[in-house]
PDB file of N, CA and C in Angstrom:
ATOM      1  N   UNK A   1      -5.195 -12.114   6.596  1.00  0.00           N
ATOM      2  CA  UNK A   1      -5.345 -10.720   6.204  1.00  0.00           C
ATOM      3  C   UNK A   1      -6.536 -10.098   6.932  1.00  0.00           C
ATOM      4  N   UNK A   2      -7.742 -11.007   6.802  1.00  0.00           N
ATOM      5  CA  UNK A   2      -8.831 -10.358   7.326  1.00  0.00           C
ATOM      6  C   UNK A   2      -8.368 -10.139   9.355  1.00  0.00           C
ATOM      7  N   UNK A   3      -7.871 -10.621  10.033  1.00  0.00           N
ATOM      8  CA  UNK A   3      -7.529 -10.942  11.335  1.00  0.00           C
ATOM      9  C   UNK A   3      -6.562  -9.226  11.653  1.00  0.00           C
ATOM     10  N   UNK A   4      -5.965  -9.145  10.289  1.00  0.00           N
ATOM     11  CA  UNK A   4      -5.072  -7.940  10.581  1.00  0.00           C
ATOM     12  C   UNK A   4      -5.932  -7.008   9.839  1.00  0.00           C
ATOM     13  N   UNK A   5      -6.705  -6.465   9.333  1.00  0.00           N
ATOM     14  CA  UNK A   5      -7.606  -5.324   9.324  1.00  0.00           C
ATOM     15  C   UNK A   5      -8.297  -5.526  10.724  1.00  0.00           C
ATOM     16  N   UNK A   6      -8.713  -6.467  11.026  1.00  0.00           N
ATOM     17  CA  UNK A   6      -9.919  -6.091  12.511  1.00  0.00           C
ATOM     18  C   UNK A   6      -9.127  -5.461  13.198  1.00  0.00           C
ATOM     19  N   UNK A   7      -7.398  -6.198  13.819  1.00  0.00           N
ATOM     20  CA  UNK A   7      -6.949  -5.316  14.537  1.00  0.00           C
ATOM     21  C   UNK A   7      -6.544  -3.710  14.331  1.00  0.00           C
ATOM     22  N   UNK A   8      -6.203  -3.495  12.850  1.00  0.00           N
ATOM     23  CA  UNK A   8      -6.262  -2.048  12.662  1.00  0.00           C
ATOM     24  C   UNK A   8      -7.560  -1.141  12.781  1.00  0.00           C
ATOM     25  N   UNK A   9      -8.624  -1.581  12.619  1.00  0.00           N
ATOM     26  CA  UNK A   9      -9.957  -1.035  12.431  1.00  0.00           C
ATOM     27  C   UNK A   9      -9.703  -0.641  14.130  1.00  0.00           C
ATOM     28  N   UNK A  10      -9.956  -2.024  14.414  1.00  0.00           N
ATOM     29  CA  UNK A  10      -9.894  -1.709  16.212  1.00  0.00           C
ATOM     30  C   UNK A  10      -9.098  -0.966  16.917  1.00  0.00           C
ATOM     31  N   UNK A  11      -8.002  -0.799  16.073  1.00  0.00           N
ATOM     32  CA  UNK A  11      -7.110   0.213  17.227  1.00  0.00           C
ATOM     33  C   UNK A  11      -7.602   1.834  17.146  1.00  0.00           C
ATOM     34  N   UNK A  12      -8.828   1.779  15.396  1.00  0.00           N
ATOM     35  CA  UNK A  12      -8.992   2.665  15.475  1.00  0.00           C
ATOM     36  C   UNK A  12     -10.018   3.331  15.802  1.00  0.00           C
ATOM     37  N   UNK A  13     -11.385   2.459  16.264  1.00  0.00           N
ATOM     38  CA  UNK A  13     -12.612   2.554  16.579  1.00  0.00           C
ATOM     39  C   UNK A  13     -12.198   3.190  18.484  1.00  0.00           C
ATOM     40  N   UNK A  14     -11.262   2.295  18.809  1.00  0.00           N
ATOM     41  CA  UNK A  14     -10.815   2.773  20.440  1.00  0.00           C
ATOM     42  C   UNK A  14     -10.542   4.092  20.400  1.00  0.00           C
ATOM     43  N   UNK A  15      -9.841   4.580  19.595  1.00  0.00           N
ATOM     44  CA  UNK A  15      -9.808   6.158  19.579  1.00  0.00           C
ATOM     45  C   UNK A  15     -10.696   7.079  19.049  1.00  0.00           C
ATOM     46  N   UNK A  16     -11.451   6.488  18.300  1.00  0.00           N
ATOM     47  CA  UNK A  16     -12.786   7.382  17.749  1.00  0.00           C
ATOM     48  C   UNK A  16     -12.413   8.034  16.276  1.00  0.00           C
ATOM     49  N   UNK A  17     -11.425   7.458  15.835  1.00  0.00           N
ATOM     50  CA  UNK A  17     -10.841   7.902  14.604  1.00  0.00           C
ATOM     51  C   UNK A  17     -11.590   7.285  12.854  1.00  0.00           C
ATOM     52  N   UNK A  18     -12.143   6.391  13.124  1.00  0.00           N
ATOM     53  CA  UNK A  18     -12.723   5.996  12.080  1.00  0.00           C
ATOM     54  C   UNK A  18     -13.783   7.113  11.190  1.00  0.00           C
ATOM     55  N   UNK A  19     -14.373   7.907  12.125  1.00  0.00           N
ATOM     56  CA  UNK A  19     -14.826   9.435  11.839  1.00  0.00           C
ATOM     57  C   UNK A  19     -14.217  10.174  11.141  1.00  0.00           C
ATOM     58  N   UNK A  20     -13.184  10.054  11.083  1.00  0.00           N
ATOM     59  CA  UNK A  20     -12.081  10.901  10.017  1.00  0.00           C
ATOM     60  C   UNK A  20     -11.740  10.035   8.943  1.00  0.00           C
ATOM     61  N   UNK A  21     -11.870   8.915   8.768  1.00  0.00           N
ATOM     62  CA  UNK A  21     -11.402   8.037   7.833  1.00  0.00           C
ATOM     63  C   UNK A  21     -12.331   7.793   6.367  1.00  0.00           C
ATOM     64  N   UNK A  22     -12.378   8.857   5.559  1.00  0.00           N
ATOM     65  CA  UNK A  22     -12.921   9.508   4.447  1.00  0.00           C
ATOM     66  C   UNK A  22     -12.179   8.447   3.963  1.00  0.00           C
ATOM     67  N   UNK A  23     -12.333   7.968   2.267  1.00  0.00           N
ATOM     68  CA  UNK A  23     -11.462   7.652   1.029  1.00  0.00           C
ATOM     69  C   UNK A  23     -10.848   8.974   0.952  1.00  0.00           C
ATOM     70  N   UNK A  24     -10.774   9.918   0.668  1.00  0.00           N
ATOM     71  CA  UNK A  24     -10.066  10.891   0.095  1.00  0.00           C
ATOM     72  C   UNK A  24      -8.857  11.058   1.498  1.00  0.00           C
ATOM     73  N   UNK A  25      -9.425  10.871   2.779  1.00  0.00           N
ATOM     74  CA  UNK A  25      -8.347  11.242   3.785  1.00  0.00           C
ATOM     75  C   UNK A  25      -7.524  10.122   3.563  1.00  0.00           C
ATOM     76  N   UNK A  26      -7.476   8.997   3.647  1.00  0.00           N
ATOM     77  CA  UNK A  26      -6.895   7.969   3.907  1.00  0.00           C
ATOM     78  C   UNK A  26      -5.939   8.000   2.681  1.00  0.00           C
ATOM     79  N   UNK A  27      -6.546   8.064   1.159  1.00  0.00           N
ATOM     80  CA  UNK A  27      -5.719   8.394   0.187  1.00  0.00           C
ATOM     81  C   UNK A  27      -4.337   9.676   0.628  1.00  0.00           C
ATOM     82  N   UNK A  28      -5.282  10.414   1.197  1.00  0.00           N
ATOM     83  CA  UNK A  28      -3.979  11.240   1.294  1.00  0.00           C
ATOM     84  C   UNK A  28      -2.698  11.342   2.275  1.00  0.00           C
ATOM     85  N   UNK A  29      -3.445  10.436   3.711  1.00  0.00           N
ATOM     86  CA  UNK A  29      -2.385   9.453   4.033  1.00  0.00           C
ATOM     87  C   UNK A  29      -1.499   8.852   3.844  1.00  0.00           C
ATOM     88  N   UNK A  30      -2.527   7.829   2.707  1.00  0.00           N
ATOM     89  CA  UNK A  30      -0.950   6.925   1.944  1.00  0.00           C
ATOM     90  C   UNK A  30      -0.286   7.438   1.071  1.00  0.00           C
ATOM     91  N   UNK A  31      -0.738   8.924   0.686  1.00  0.00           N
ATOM     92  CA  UNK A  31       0.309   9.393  -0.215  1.00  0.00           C
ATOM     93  C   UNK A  31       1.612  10.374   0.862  1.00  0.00           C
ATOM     94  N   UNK A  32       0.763  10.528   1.936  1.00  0.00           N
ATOM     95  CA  UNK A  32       1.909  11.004   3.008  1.00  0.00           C
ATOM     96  C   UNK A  32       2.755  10.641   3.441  1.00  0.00           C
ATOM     97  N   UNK A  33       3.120   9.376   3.710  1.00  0.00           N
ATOM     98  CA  UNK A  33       3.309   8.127   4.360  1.00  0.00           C
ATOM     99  C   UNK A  33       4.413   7.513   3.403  1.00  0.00           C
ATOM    100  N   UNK A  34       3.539   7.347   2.032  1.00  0.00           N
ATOM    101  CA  UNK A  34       4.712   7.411   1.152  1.00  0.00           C
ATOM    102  C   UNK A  34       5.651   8.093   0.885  1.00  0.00           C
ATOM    103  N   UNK A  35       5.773   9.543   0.844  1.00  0.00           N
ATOM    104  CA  UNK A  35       6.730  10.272   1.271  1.00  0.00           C
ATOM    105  C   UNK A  35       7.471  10.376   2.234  1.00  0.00           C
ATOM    106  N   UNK A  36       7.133  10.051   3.386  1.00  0.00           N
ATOM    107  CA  UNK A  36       8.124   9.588   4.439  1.00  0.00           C
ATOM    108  C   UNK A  36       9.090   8.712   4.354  1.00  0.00           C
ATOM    109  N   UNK A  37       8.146   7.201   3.460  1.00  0.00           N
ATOM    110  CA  UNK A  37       9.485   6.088   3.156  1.00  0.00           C
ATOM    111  C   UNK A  37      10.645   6.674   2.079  1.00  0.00           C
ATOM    112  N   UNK A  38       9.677   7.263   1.368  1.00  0.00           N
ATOM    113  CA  UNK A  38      10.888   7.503   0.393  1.00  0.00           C
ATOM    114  C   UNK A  38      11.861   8.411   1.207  1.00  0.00           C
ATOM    115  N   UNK A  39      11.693   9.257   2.300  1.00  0.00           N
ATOM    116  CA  UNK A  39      12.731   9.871   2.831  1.00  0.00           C
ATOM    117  C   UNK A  39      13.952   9.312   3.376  1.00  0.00           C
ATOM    118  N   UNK A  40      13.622   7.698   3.551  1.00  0.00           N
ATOM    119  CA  UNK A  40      14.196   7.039   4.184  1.00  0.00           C
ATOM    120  C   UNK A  40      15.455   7.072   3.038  1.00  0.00           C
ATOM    121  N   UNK A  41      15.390   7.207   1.770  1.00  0.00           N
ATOM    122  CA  UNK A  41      16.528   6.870   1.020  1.00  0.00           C
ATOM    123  C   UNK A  41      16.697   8.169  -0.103  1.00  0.00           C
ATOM    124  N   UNK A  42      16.323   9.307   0.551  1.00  0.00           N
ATOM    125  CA  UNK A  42      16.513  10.811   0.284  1.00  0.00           C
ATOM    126  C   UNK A  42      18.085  11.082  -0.058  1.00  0.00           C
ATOM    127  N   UNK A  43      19.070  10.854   0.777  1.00  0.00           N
ATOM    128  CA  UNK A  43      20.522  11.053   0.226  1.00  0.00           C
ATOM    129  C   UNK A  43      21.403   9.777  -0.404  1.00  0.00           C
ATOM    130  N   UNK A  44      20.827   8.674   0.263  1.00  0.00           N
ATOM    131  CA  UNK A  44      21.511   7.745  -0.318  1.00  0.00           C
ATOM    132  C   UNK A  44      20.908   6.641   0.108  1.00  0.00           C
ATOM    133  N   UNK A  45      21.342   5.577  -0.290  1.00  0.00           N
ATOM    134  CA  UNK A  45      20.749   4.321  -0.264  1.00  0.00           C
ATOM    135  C   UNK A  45      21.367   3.746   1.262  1.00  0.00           C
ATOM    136  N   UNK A  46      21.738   3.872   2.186  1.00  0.00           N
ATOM    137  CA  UNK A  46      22.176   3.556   3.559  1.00  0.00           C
ATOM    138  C   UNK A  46      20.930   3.977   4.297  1.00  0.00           C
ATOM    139  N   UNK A  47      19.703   3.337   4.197  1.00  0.00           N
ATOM    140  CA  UNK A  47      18.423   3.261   4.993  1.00  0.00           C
ATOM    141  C   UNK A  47      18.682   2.672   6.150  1.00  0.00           C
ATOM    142  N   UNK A  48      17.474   2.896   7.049  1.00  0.00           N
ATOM    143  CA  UNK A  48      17.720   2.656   8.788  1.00  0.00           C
ATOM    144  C   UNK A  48      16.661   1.479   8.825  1.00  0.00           C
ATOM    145  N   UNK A  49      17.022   0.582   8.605  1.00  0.00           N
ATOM    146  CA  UNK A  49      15.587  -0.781   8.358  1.00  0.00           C
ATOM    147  C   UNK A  49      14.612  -0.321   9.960  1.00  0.00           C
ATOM    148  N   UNK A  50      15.242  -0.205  10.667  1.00  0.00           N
ATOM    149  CA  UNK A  50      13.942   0.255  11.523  1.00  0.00           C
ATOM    150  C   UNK A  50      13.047   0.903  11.174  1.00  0.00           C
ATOM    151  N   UNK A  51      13.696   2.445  10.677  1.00  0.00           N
ATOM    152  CA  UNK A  51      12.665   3.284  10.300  1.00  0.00           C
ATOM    153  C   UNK A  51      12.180   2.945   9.320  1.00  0.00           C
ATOM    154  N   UNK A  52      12.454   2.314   8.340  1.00  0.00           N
ATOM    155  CA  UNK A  52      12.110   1.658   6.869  1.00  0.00           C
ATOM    156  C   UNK A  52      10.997   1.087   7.551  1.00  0.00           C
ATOM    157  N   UNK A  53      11.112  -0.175   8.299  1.00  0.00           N
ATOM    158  CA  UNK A  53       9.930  -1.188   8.433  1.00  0.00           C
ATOM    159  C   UNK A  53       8.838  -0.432   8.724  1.00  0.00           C
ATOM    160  N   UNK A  54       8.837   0.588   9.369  1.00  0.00           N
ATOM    161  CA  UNK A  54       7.671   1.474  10.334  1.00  0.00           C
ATOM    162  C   UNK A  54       7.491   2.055   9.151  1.00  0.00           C
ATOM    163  N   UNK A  55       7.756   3.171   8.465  1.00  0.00           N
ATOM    164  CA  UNK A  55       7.292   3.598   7.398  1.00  0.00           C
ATOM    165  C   UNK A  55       6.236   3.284   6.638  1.00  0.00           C
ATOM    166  N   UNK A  56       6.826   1.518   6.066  1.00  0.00           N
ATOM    167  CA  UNK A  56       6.054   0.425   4.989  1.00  0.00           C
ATOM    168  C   UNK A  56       4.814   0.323   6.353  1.00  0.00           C
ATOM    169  N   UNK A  57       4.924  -0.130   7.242  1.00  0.00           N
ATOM    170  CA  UNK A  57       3.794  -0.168   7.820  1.00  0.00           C
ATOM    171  C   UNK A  57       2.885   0.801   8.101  1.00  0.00           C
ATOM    172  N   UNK A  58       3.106   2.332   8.258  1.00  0.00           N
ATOM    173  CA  UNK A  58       2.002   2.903   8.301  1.00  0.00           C
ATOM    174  C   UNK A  58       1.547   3.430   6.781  1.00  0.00           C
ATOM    175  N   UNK A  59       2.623   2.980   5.353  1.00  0.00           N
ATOM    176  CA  UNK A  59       1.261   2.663   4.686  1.00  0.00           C
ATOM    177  C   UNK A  59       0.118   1.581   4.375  1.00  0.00           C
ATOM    178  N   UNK A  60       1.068   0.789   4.732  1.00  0.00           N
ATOM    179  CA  UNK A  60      -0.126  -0.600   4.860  1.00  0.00           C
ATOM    180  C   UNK A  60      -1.023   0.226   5.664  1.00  0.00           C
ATOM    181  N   UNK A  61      -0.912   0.295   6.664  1.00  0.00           N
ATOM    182  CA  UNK A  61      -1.909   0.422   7.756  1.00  0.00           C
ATOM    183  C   UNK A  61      -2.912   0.756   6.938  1.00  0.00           C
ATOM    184  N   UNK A  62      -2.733   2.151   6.497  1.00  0.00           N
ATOM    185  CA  UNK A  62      -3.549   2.992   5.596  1.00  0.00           C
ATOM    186  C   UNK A  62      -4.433   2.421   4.338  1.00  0.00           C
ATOM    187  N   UNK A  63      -3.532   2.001   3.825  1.00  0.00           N
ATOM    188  CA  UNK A  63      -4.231   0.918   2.663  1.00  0.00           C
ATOM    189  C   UNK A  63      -4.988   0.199   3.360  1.00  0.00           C
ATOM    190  N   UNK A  64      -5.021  -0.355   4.227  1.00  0.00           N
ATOM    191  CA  UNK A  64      -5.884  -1.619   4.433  1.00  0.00           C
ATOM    192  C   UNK A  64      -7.328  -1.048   4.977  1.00  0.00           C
ATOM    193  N   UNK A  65      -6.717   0.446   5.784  1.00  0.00           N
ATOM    194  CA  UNK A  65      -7.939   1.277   6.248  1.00  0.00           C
ATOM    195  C   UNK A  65      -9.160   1.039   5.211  1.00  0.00           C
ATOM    196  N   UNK A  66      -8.494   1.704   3.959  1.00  0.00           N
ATOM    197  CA  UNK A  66      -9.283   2.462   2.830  1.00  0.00           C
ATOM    198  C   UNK A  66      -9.699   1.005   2.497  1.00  0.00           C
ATOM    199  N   UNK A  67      -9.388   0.083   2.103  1.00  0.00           N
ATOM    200  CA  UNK A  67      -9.829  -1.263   1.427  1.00  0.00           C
ATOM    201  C   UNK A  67     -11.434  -1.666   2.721  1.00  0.00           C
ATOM    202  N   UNK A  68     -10.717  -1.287   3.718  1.00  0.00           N
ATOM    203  CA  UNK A  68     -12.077  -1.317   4.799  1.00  0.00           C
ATOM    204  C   UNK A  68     -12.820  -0.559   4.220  1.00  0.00           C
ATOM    205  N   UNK A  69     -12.936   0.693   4.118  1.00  0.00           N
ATOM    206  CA  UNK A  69     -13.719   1.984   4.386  1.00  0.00           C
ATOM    207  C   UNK A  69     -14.949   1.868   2.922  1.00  0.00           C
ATOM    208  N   UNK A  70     -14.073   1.199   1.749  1.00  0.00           N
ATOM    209  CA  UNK A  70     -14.270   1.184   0.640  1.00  0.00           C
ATOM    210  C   UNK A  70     -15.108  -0.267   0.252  1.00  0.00           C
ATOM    211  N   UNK A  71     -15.077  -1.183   1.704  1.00  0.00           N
ATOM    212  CA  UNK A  71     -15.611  -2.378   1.633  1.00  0.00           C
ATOM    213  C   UNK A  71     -14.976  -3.569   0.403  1.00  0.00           C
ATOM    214  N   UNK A  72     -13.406  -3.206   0.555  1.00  0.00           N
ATOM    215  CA  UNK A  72     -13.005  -4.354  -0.690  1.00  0.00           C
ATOM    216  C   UNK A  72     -11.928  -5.277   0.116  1.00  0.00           C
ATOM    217  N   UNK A  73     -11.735  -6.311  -0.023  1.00  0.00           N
ATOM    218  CA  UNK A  73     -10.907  -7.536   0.508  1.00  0.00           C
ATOM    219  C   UNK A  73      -9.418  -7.052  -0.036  1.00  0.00           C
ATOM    220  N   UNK A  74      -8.519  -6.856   0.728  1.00  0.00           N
ATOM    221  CA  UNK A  74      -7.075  -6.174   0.360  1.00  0.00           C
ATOM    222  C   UNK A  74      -6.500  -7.025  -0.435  1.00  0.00           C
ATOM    223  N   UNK A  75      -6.278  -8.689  -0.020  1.00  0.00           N
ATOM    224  CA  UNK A  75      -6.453  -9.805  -0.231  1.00  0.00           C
ATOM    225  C   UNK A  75      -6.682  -9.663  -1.835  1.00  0.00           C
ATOM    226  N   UNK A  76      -7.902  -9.745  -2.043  1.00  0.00           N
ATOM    227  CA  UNK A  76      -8.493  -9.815  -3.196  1.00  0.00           C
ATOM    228  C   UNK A  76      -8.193  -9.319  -4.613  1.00  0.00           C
ATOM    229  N   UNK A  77      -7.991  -8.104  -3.853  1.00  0.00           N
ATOM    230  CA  UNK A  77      -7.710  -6.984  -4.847  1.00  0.00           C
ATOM    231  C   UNK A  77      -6.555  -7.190  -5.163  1.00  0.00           C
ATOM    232  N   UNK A  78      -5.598  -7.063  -4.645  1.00  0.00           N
ATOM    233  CA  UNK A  78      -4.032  -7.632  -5.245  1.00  0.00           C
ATOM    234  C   UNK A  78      -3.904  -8.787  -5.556  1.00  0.00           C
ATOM    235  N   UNK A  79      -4.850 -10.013  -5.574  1.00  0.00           N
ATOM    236  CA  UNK A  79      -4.295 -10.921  -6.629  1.00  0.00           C
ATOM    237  C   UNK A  79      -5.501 -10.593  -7.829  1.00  0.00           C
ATOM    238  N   UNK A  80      -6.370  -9.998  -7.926  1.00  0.00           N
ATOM    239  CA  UNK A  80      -7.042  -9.709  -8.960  1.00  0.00           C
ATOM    240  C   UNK A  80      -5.960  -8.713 -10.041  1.00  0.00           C
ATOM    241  N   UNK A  81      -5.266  -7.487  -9.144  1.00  0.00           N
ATOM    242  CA  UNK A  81      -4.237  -6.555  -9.776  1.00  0.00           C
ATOM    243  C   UNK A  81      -3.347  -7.578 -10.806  1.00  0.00           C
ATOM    244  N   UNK A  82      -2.805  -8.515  -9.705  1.00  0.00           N
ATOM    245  CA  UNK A  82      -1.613  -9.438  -9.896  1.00  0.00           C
ATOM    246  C   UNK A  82      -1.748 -10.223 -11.451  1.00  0.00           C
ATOM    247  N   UNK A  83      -3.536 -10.554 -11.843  1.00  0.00           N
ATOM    248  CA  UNK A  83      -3.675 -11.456 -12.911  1.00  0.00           C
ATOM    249  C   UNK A  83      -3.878 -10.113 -13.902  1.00  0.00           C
ATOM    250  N   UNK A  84      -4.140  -9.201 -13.907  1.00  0.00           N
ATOM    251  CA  UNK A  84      -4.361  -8.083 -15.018  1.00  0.00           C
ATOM    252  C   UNK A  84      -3.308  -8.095 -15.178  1.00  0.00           C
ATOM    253  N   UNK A  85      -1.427  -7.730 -14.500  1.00  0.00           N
ATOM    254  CA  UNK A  85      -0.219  -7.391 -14.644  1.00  0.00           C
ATOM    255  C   UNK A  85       0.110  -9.063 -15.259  1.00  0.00           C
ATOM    256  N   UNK A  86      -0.139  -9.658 -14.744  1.00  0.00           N
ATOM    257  CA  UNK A  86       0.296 -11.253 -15.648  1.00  0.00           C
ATOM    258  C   UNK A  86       0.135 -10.710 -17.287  1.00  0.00           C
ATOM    259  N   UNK A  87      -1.319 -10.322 -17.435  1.00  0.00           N
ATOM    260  CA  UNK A  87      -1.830 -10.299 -18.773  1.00  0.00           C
ATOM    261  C   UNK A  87      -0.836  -8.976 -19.535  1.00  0.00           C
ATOM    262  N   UNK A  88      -0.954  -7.979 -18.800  1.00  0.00           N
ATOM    263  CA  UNK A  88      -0.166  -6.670 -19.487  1.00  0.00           C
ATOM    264  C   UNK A  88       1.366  -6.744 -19.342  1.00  0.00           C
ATOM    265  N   UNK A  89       2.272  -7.695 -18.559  1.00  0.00           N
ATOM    266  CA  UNK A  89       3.705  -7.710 -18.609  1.00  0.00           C
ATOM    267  C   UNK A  89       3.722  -9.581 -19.158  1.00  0.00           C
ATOM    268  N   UNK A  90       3.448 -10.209 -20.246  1.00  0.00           N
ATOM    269  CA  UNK A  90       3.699 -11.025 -20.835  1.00  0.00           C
ATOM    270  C   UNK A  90       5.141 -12.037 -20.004  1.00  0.00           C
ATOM    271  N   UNK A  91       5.638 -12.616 -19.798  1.00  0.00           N
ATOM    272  CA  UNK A  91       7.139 -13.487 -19.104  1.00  0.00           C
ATOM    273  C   UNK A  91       7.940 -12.734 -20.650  1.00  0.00           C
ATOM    274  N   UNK A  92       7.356 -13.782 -21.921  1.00  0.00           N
ATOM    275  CA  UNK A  92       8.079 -13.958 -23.248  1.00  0.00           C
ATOM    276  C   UNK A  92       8.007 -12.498 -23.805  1.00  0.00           C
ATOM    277  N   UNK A  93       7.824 -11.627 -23.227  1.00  0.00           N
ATOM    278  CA  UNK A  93       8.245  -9.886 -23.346  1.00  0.00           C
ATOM    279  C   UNK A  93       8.893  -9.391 -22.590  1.00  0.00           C
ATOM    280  N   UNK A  94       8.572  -9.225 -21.428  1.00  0.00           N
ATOM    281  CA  UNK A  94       9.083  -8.481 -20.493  1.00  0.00           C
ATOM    282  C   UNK A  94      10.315  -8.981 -19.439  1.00  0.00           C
ATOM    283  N   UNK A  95      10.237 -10.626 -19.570  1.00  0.00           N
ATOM    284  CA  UNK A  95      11.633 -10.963 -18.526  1.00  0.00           C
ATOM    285  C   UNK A  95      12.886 -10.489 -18.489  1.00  0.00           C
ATOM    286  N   UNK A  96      13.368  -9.719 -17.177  1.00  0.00           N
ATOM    287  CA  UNK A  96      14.295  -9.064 -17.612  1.00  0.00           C
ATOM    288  C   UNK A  96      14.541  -7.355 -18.030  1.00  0.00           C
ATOM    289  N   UNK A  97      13.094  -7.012 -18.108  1.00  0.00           N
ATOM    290  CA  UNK A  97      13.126  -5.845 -18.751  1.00  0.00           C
ATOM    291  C   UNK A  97      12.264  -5.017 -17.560  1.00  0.00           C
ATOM    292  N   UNK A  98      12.654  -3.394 -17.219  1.00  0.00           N
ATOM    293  CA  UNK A  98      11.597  -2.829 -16.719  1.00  0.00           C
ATOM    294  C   UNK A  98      10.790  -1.791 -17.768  1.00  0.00           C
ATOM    295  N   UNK A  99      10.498  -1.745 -18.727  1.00  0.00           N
ATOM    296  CA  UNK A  99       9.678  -1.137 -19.709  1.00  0.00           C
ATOM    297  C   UNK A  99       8.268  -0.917 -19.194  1.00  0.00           C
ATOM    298  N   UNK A 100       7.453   0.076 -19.544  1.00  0.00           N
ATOM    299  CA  UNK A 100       6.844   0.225 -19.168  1.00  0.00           C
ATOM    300  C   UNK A 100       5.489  -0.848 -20.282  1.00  0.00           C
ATOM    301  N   UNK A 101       4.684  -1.479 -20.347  1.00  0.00           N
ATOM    302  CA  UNK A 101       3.674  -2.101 -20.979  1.00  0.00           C
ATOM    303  C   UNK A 101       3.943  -1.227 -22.388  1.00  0.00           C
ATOM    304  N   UNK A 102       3.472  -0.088 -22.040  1.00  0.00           N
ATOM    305  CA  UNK A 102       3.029   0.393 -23.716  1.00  0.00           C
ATOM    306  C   UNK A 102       4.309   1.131 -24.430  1.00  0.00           C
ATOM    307  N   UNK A 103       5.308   1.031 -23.823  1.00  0.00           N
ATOM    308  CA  UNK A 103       6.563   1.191 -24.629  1.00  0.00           C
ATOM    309  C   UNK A 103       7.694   0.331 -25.066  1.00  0.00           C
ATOM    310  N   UNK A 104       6.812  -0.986 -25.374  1.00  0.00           N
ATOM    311  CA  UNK A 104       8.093  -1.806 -25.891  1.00  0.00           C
ATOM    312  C   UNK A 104       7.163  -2.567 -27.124  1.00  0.00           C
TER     313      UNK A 104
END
């Protein structure tokens, strides 16, 4: 993980772009970005996995920016997420179910 932030950092230090790379910009990136994927399945579910894959990747990209910018291990943070969601989606509750935590 850490090997693939240097190369994103780096592709972006070569262009001089890290200057623009606010938390609030980058957030609004990946909320841009996210809208793009979801365009991918705007009329129907017959997505173009090309464009799909590229999509998911320039929000990664983005995410991983901000996890830089913000000085947190991307790594980290999602298996830290991963053991809070262990604790709040129970197996012997939730298997099977998409409910949201506080409505079942």
């Amino acid at each position: 993980m850490k090997e693939l932030e240097e190369k994103i950092v780096e592709f972006s230090k070569e262009r001089d772009w890290l200057q623009f790379n606010t938390p609030e910009n980058l957030a609004k990136s990946i909320s841009i970005e996210a809208g793009e994927l979801l365009e991918c399945f705007q009329w129907n579910n017959n997505y173009n996995k090309e464009e799909l894959k590229y999509e998911i990747a320039d929000v990664m990209n983005y995410c991983i920016l901000l996890c830089h910018q913000i000085d947190v291990d991307p790594k980290q943070i999602v298996l830290e997420k991963l053991e809070i969601s262990k604790k709040k989606y129970p197996i012997t509750k939730f298997k099977g179910k998409s409910d949201k935590y506080n409505k079942l």
